[in-house]
PDB file of N, CA and C in Angstrom:
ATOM      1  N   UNK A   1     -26.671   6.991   8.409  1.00  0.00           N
ATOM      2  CA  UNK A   1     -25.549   6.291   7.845  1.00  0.00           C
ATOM      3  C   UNK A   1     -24.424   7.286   7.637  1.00  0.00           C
ATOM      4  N   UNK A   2     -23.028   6.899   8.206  1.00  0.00           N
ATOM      5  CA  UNK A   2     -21.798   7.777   7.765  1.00  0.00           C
ATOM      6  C   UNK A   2     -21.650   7.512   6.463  1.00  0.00           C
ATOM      7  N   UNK A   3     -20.700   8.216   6.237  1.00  0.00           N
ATOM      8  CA  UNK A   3     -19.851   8.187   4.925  1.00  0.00           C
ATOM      9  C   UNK A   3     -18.595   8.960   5.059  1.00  0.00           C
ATOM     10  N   UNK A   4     -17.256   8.524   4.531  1.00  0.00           N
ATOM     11  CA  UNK A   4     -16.132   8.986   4.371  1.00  0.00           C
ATOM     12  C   UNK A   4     -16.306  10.415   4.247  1.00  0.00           C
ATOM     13  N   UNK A   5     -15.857  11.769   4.536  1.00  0.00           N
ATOM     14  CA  UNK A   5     -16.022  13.080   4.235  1.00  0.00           C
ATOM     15  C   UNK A   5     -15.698  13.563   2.801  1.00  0.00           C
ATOM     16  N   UNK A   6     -15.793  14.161   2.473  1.00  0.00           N
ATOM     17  CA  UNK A   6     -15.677  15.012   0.904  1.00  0.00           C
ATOM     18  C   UNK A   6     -15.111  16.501   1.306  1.00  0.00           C
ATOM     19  N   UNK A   7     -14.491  16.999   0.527  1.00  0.00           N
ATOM     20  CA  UNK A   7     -14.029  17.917   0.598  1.00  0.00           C
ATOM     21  C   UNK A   7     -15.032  19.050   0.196  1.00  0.00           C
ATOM     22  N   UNK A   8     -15.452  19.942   1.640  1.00  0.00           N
ATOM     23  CA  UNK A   8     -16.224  20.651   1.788  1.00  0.00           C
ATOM     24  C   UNK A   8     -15.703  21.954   2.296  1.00  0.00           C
ATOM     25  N   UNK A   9     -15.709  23.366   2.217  1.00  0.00           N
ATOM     26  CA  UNK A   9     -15.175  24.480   2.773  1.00  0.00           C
ATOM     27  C   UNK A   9     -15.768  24.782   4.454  1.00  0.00           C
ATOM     28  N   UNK A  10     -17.332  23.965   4.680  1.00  0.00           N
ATOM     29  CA  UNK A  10     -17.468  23.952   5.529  1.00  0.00           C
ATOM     30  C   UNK A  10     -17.083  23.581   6.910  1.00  0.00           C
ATOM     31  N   UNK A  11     -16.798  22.174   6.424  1.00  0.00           N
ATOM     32  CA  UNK A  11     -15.690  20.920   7.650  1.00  0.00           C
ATOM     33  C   UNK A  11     -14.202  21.011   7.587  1.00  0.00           C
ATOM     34  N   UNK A  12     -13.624  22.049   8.295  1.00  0.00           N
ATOM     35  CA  UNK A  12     -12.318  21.930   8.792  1.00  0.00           C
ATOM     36  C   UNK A  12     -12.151  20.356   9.082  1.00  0.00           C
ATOM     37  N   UNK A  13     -10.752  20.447   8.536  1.00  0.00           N
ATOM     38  CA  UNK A  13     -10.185  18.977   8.420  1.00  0.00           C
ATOM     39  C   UNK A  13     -10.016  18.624  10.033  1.00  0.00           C
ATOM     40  N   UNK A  14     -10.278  17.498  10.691  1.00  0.00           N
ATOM     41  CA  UNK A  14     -10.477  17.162  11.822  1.00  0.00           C
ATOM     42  C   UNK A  14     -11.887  17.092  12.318  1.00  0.00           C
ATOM     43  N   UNK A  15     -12.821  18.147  11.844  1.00  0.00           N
ATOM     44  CA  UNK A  15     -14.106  18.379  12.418  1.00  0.00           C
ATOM     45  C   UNK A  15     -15.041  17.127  13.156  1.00  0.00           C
ATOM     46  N   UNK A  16     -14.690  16.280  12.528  1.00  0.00           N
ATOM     47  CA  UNK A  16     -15.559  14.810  12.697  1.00  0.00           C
ATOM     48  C   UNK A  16     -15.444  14.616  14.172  1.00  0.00           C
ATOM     49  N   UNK A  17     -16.244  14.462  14.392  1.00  0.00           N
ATOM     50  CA  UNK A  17     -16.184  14.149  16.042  1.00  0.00           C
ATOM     51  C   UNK A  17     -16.357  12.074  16.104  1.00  0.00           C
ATOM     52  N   UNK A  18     -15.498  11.587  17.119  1.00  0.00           N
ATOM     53  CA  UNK A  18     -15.767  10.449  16.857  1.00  0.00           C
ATOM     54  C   UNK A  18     -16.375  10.034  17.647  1.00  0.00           C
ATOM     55  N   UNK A  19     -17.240   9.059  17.500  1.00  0.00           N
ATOM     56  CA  UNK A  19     -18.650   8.144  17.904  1.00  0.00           C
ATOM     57  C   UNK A  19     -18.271   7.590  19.212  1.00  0.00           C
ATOM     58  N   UNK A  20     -17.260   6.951  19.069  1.00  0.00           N
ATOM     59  CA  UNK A  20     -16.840   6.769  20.788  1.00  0.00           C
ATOM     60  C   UNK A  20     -16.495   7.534  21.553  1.00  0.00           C
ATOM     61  N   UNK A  21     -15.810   8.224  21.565  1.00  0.00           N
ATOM     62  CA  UNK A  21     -14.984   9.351  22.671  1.00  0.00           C
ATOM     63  C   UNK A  21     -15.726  10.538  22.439  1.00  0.00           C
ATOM     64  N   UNK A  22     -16.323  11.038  21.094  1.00  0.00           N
ATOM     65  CA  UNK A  22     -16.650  12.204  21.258  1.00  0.00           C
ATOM     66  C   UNK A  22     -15.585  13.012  20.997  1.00  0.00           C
ATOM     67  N   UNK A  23     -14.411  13.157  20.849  1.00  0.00           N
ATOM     68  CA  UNK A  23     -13.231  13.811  20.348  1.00  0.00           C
ATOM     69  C   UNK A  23     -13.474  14.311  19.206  1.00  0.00           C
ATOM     70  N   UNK A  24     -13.211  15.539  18.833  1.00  0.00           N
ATOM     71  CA  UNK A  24     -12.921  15.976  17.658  1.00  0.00           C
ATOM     72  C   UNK A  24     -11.787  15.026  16.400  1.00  0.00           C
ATOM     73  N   UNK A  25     -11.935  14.745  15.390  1.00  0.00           N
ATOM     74  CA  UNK A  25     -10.570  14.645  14.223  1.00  0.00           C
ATOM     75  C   UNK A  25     -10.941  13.291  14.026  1.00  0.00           C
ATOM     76  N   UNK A  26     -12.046  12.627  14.171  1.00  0.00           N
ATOM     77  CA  UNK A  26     -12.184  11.285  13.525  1.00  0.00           C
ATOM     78  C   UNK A  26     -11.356  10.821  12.489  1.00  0.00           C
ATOM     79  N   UNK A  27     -10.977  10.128  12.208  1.00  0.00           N
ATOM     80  CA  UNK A  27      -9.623   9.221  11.249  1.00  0.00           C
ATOM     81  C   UNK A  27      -9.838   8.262  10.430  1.00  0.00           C
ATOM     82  N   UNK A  28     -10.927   7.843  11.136  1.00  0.00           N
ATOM     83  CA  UNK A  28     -11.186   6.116  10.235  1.00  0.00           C
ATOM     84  C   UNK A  28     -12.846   6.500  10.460  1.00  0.00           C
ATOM     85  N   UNK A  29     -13.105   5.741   8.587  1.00  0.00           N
ATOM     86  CA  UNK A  29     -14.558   5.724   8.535  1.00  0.00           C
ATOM     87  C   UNK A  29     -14.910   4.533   7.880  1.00  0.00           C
ATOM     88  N   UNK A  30     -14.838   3.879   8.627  1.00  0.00           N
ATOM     89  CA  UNK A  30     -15.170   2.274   8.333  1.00  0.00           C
ATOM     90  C   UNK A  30     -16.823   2.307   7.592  1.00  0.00           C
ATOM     91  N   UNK A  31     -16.818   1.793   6.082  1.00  0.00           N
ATOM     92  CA  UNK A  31     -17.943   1.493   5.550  1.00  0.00           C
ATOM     93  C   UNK A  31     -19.361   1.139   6.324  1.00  0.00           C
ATOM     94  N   UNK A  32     -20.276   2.244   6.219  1.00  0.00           N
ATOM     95  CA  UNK A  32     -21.771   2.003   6.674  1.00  0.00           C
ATOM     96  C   UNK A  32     -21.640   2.444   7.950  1.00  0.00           C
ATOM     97  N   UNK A  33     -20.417   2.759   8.892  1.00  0.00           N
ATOM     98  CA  UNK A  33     -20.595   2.909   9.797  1.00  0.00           C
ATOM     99  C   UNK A  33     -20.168   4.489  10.649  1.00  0.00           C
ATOM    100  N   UNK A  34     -19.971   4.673  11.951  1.00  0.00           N
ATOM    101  CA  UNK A  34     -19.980   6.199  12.049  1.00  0.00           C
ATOM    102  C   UNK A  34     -18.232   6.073  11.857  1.00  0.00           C
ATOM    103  N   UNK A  35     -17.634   7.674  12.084  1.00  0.00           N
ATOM    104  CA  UNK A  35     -16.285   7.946  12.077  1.00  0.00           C
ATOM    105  C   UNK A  35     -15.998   7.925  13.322  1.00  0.00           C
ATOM    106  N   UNK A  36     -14.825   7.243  13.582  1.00  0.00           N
ATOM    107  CA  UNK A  36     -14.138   7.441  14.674  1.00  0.00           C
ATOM    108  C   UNK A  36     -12.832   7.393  14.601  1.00  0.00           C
ATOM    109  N   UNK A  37     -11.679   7.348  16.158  1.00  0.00           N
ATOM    110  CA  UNK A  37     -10.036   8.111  16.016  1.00  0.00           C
ATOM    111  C   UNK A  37      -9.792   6.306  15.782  1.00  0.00           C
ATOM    112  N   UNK A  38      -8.752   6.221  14.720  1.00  0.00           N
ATOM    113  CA  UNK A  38      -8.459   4.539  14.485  1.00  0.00           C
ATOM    114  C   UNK A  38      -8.024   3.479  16.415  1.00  0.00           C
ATOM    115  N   UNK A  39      -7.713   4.497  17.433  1.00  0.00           N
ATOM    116  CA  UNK A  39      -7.362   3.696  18.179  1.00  0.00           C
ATOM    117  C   UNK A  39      -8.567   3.345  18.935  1.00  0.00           C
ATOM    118  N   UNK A  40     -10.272   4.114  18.912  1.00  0.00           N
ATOM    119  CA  UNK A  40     -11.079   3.952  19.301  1.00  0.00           C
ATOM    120  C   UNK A  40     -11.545   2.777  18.690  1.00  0.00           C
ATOM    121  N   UNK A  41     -11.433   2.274  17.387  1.00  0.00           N
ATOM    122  CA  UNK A  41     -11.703   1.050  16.697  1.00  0.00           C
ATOM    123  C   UNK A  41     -11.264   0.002  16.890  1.00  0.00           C
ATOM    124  N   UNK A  42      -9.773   0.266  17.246  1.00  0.00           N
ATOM    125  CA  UNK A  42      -9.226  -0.716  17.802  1.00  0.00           C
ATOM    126  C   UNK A  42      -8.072  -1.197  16.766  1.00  0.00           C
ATOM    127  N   UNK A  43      -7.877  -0.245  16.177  1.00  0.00           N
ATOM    128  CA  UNK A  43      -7.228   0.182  14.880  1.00  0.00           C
ATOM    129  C   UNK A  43      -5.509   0.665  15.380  1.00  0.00           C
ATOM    130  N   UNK A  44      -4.492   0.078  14.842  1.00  0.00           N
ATOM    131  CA  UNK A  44      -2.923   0.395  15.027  1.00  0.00           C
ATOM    132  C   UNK A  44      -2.808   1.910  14.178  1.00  0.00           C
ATOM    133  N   UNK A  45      -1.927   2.285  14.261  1.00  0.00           N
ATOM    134  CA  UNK A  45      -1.292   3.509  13.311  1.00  0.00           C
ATOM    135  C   UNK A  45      -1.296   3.187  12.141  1.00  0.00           C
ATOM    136  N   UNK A  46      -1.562   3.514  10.522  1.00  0.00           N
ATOM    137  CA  UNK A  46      -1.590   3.503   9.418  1.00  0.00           C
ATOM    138  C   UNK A  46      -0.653   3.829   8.861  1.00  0.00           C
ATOM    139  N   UNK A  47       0.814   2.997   9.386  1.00  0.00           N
ATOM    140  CA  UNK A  47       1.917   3.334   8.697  1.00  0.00           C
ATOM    141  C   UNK A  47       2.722   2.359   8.172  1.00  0.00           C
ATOM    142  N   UNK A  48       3.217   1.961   7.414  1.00  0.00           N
ATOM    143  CA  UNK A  48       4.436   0.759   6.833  1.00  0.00           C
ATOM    144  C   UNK A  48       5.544   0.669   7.508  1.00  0.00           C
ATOM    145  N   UNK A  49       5.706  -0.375   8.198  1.00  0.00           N
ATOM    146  CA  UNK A  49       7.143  -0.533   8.813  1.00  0.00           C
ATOM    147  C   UNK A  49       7.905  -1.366   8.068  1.00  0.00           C
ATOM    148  N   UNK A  50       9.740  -1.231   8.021  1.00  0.00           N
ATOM    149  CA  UNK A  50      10.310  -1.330   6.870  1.00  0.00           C
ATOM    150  C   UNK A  50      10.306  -3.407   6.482  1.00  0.00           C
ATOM    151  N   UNK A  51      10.126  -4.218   7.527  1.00  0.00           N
ATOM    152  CA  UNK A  51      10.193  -5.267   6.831  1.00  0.00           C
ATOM    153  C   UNK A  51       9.037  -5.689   5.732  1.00  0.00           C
ATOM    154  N   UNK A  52       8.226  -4.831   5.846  1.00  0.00           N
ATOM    155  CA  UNK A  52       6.981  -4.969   4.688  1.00  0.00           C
ATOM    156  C   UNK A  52       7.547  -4.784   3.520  1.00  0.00           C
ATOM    157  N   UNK A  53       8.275  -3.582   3.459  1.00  0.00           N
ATOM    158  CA  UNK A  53       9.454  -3.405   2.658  1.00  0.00           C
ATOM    159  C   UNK A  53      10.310  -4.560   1.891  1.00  0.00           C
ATOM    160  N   UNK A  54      10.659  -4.989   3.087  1.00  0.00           N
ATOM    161  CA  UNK A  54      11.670  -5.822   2.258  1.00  0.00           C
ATOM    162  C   UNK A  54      11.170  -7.191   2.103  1.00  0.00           C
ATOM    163  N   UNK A  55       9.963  -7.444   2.348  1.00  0.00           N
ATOM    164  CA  UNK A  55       9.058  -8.580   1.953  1.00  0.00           C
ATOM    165  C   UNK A  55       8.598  -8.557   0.427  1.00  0.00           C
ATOM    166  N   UNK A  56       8.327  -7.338   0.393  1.00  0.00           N
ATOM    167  CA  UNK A  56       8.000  -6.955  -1.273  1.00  0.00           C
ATOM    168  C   UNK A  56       8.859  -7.049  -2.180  1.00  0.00           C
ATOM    169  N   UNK A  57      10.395  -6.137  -2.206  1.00  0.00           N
ATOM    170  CA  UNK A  57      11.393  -6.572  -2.557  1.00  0.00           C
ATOM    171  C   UNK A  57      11.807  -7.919  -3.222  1.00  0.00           C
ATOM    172  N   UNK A  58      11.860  -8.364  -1.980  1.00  0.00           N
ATOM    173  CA  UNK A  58      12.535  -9.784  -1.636  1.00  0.00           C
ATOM    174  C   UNK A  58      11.694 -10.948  -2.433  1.00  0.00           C
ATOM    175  N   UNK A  59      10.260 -10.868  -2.416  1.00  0.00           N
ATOM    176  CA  UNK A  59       9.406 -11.569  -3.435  1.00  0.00           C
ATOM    177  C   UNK A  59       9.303 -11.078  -4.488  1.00  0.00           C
ATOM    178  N   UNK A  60       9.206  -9.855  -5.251  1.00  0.00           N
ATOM    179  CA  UNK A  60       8.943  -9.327  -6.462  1.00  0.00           C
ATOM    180  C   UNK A  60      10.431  -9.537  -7.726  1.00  0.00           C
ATOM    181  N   UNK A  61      11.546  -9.234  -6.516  1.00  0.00           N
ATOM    182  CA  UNK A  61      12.727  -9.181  -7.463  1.00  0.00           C
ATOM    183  C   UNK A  61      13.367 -10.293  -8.028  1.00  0.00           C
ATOM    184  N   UNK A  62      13.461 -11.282  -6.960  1.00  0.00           N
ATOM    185  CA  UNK A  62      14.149 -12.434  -7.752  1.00  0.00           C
ATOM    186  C   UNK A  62      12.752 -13.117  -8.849  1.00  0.00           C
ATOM    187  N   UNK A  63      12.213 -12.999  -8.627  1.00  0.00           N
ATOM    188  CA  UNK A  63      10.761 -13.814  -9.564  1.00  0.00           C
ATOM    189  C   UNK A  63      10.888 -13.227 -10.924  1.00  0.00           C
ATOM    190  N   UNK A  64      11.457 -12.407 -10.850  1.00  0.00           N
ATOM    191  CA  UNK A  64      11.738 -11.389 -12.388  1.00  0.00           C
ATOM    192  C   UNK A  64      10.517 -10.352 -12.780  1.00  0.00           C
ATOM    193  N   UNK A  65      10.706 -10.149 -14.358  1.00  0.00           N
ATOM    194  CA  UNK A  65       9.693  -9.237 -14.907  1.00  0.00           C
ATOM    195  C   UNK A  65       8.321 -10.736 -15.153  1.00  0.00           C
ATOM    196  N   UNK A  66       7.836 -11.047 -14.244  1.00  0.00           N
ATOM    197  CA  UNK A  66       6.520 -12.003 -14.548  1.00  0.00           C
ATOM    198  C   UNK A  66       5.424 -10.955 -13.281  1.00  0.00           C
ATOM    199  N   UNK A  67       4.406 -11.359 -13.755  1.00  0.00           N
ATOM    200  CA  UNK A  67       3.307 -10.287 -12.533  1.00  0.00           C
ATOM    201  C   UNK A  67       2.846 -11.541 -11.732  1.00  0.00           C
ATOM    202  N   UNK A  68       3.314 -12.747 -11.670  1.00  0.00           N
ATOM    203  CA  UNK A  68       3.340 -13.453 -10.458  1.00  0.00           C
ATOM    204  C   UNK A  68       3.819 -13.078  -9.300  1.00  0.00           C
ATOM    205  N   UNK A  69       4.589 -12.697  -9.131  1.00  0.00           N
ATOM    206  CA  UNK A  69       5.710 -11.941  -8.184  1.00  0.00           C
ATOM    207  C   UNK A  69       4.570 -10.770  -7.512  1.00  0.00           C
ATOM    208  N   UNK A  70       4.398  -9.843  -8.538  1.00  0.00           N
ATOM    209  CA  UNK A  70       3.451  -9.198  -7.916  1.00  0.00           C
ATOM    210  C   UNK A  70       2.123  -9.241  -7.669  1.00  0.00           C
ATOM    211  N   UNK A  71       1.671 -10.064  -8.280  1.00  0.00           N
ATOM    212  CA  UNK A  71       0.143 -10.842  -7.427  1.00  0.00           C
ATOM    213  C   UNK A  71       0.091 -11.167  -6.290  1.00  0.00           C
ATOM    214  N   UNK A  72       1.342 -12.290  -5.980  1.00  0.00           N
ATOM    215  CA  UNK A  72       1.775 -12.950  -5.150  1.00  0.00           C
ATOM    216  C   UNK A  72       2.114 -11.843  -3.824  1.00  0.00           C
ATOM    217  N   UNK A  73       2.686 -10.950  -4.105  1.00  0.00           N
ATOM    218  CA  UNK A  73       3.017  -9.683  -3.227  1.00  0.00           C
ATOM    219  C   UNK A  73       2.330  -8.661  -2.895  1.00  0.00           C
ATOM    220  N   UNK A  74       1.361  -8.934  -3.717  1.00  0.00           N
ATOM    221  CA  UNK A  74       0.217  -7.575  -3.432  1.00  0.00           C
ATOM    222  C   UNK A  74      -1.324  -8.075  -2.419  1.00  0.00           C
ATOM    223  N   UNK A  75      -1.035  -9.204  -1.986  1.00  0.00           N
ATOM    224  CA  UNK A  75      -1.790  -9.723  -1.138  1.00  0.00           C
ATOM    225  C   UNK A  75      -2.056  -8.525  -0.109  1.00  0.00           C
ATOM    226  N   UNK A  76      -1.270  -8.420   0.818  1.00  0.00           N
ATOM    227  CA  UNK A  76      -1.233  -7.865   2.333  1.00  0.00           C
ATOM    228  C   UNK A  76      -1.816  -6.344   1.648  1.00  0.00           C
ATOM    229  N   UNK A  77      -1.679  -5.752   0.576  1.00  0.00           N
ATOM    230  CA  UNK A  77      -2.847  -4.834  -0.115  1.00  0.00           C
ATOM    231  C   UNK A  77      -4.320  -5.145   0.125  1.00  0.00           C
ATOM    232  N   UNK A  78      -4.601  -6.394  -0.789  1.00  0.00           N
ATOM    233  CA  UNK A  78      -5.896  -6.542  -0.179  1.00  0.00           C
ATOM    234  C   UNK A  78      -6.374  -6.934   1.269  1.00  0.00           C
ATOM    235  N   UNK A  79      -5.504  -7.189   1.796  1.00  0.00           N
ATOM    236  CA  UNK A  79      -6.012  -7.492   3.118  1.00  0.00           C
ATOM    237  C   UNK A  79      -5.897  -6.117   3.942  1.00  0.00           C
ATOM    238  N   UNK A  80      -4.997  -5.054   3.662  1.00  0.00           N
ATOM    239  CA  UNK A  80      -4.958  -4.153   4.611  1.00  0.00           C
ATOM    240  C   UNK A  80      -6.073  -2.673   3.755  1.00  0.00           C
ATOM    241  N   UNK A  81      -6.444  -3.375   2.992  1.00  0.00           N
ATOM    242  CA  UNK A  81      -6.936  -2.131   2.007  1.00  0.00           C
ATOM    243  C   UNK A  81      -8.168  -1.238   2.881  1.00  0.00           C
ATOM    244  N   UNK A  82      -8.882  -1.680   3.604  1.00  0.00           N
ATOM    245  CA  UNK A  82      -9.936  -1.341   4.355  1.00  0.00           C
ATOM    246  C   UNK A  82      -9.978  -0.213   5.208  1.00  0.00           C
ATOM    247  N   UNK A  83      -8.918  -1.264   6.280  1.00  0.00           N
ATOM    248  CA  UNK A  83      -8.657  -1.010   7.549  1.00  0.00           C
ATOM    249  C   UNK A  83      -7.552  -0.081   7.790  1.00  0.00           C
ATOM    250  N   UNK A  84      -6.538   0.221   6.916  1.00  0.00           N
ATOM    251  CA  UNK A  84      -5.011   0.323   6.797  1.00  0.00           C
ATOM    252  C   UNK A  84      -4.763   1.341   5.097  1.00  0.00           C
ATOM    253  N   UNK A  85      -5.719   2.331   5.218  1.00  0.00           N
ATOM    254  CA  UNK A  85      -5.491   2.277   3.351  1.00  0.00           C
ATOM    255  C   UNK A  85      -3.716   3.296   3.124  1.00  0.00           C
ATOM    256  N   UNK A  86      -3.401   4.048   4.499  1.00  0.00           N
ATOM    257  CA  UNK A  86      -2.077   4.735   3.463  1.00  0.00           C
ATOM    258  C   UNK A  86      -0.759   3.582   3.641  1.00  0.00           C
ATOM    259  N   UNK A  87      -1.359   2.459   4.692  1.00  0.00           N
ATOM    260  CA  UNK A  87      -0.335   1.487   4.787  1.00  0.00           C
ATOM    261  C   UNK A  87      -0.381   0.782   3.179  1.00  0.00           C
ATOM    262  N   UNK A  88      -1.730   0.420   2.557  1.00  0.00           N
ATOM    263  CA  UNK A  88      -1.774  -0.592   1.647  1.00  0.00           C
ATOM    264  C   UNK A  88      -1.478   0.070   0.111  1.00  0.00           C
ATOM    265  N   UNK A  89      -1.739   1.626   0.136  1.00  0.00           N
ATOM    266  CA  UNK A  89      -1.125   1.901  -0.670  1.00  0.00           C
ATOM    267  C   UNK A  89       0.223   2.212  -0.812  1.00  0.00           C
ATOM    268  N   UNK A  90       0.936   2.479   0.138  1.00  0.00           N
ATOM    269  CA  UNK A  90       2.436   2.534   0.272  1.00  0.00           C
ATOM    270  C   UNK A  90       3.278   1.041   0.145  1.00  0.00           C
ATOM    271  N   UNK A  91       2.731  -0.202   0.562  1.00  0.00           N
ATOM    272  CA  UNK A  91       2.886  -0.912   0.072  1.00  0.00           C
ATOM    273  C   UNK A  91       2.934  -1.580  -1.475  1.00  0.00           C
ATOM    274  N   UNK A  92       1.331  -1.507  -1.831  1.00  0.00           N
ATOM    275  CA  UNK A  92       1.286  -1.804  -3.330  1.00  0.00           C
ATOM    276  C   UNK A  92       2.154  -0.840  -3.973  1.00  0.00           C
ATOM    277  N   UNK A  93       2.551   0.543  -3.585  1.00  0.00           N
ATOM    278  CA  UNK A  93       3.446   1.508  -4.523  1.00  0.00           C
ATOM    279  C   UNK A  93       4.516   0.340  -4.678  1.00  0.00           C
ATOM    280  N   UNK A  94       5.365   0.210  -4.083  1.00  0.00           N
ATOM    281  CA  UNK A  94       6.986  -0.805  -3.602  1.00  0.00           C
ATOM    282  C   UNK A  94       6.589  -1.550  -3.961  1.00  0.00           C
ATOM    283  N   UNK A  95       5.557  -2.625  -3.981  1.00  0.00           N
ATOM    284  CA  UNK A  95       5.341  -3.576  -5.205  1.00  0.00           C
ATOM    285  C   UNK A  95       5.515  -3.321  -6.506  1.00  0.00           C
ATOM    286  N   UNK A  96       4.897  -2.560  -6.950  1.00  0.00           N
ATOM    287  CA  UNK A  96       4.764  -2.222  -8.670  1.00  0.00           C
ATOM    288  C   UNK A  96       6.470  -1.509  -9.003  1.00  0.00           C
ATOM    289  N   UNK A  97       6.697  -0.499  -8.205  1.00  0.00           N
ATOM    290  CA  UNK A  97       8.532  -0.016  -8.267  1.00  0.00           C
ATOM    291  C   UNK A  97       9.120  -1.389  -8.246  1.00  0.00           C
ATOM    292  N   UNK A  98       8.909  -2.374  -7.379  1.00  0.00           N
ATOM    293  CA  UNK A  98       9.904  -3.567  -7.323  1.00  0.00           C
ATOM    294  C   UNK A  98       9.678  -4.213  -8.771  1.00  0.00           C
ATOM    295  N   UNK A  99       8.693  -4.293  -9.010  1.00  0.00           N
ATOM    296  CA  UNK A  99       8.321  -4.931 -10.317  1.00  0.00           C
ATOM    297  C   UNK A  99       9.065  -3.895 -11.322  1.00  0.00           C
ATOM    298  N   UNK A 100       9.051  -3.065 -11.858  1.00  0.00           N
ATOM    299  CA  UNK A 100       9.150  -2.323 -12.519  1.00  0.00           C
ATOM    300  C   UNK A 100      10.859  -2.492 -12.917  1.00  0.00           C
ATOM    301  N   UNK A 101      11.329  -2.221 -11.810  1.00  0.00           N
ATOM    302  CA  UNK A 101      13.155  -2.472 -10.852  1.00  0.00           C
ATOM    303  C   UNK A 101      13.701  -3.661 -11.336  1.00  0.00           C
ATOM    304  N   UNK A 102      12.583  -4.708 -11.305  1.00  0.00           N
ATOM    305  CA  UNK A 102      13.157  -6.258 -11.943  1.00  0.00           C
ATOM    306  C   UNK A 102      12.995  -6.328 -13.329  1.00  0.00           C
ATOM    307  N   UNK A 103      11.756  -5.351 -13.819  1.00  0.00           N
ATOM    308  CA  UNK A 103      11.945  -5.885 -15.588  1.00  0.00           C
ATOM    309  C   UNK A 103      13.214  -5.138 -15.875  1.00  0.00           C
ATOM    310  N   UNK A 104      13.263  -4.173 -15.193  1.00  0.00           N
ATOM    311  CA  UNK A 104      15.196  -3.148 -15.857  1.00  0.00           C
ATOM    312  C   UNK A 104      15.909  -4.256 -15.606  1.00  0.00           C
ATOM    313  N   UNK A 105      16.191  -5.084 -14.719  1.00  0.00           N
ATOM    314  CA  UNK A 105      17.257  -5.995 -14.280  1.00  0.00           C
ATOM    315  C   UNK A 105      17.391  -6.394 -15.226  1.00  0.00           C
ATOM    316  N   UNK A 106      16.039  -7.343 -15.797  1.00  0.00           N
ATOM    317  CA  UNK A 106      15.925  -8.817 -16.069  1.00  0.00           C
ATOM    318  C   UNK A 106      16.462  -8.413 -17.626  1.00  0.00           C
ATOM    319  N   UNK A 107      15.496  -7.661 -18.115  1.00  0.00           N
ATOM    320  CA  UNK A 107      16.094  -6.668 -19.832  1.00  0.00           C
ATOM    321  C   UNK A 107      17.708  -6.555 -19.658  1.00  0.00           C
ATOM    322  N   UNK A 108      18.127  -5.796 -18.686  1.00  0.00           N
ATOM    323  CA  UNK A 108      19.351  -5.484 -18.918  1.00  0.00           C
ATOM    324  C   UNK A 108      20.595  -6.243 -18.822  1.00  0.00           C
ATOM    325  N   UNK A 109      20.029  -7.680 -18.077  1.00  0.00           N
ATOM    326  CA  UNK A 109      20.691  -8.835 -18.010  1.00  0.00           C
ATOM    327  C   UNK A 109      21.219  -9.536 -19.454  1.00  0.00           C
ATOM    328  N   UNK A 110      19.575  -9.685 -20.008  1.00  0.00           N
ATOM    329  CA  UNK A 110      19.715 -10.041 -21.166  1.00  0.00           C
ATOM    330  C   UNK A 110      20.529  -9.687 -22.119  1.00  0.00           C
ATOM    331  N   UNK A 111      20.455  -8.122 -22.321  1.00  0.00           N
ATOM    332  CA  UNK A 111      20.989  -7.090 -23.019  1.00  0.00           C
ATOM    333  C   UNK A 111      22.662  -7.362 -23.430  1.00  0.00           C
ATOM    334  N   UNK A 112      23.189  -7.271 -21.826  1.00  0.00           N
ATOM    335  CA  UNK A 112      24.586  -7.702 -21.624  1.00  0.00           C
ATOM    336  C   UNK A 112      24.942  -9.057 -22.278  1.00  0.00           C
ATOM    337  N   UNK A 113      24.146  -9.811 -22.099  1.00  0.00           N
ATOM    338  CA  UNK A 113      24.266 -11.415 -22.381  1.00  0.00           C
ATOM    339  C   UNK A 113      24.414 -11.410 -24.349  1.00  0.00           C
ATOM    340  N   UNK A 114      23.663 -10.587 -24.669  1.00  0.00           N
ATOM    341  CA  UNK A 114      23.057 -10.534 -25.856  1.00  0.00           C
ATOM    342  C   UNK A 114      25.182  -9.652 -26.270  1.00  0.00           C
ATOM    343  N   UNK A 115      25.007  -8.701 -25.671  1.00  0.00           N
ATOM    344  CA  UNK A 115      26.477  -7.967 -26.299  1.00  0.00           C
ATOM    345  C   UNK A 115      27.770  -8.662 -25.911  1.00  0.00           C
ATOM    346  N   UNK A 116      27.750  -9.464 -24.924  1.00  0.00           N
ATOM    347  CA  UNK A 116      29.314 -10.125 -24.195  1.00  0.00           C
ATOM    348  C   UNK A 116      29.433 -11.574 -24.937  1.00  0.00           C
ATOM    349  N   UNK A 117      27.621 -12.052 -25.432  1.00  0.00           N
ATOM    350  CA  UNK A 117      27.914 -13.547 -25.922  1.00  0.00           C
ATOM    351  C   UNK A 117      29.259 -13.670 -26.837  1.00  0.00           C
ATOM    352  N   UNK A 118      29.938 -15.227 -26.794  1.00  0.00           N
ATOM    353  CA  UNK A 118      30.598 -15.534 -28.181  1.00  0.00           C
ATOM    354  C   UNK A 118      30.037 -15.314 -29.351  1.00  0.00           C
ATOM    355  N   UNK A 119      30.468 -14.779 -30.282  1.00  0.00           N
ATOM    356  CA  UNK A 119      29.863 -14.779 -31.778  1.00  0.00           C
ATOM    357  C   UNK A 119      30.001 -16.186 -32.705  1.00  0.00           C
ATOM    358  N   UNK A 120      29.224 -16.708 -33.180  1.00  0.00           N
ATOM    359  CA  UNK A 120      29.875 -17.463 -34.110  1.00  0.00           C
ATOM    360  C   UNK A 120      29.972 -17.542 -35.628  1.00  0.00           C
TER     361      UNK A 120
END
């Protein structure tokens, strides 16, 4: 049985040889199973391209400071969490910042509202 590597002085980073090709630098270690390079899996590049971006954004901000918004947005996290993990954490990061981004809004909206109201 594989397992993800651990940081060992022995295994130069790359060392993993992968199960299909036999190549040195295995990449992806899919649970229970051996390591191999993600395109031998059948696996895309593990990177965020920017409309993911602005999907997160775009759902988290107008919804306000509620964690619906980000429930709702942190989906494609769990779905890419596996297969995809520096995509799904670079994602969920820009979720929680977007969230974070909207309670300043939403407070500071108020804030203004609270100092510009009429007095009576």
């Amino acid at each position: 049985m594989y397992a993800a590597p651990t940081a060992s002085p022995v295994m130069a980073q790359g060392a993993y040889p992968c199960a299909r090709c036999g190549g040195p630098g295995a990449d992806h270690f899919p649970p229970g199973g051996p390591p191999m390079h993600r395109p031998c899996a059948g696996l895309g590049p593990d990177v965020l391209d920017w409309p993911w971006l602005l999907l997160a954004y775009s759902v988290v901000v107008p919804i306000g400071c509620t964690l619906v918004g980000a429930v709702i947005a942190s989906i494609p996290y769990y779905i890419w969490r596996r297969d995809y993990p520096v995509r799904a954490r670079t994602y969920n990061l820009h979720v929680w910042i977007a969230f974070g981004l909207s309670c300043l809004m939403w407070v500071g909206l108020f804030a203004l509202m609270a100092v510009f109201s009429p007095k009576r």
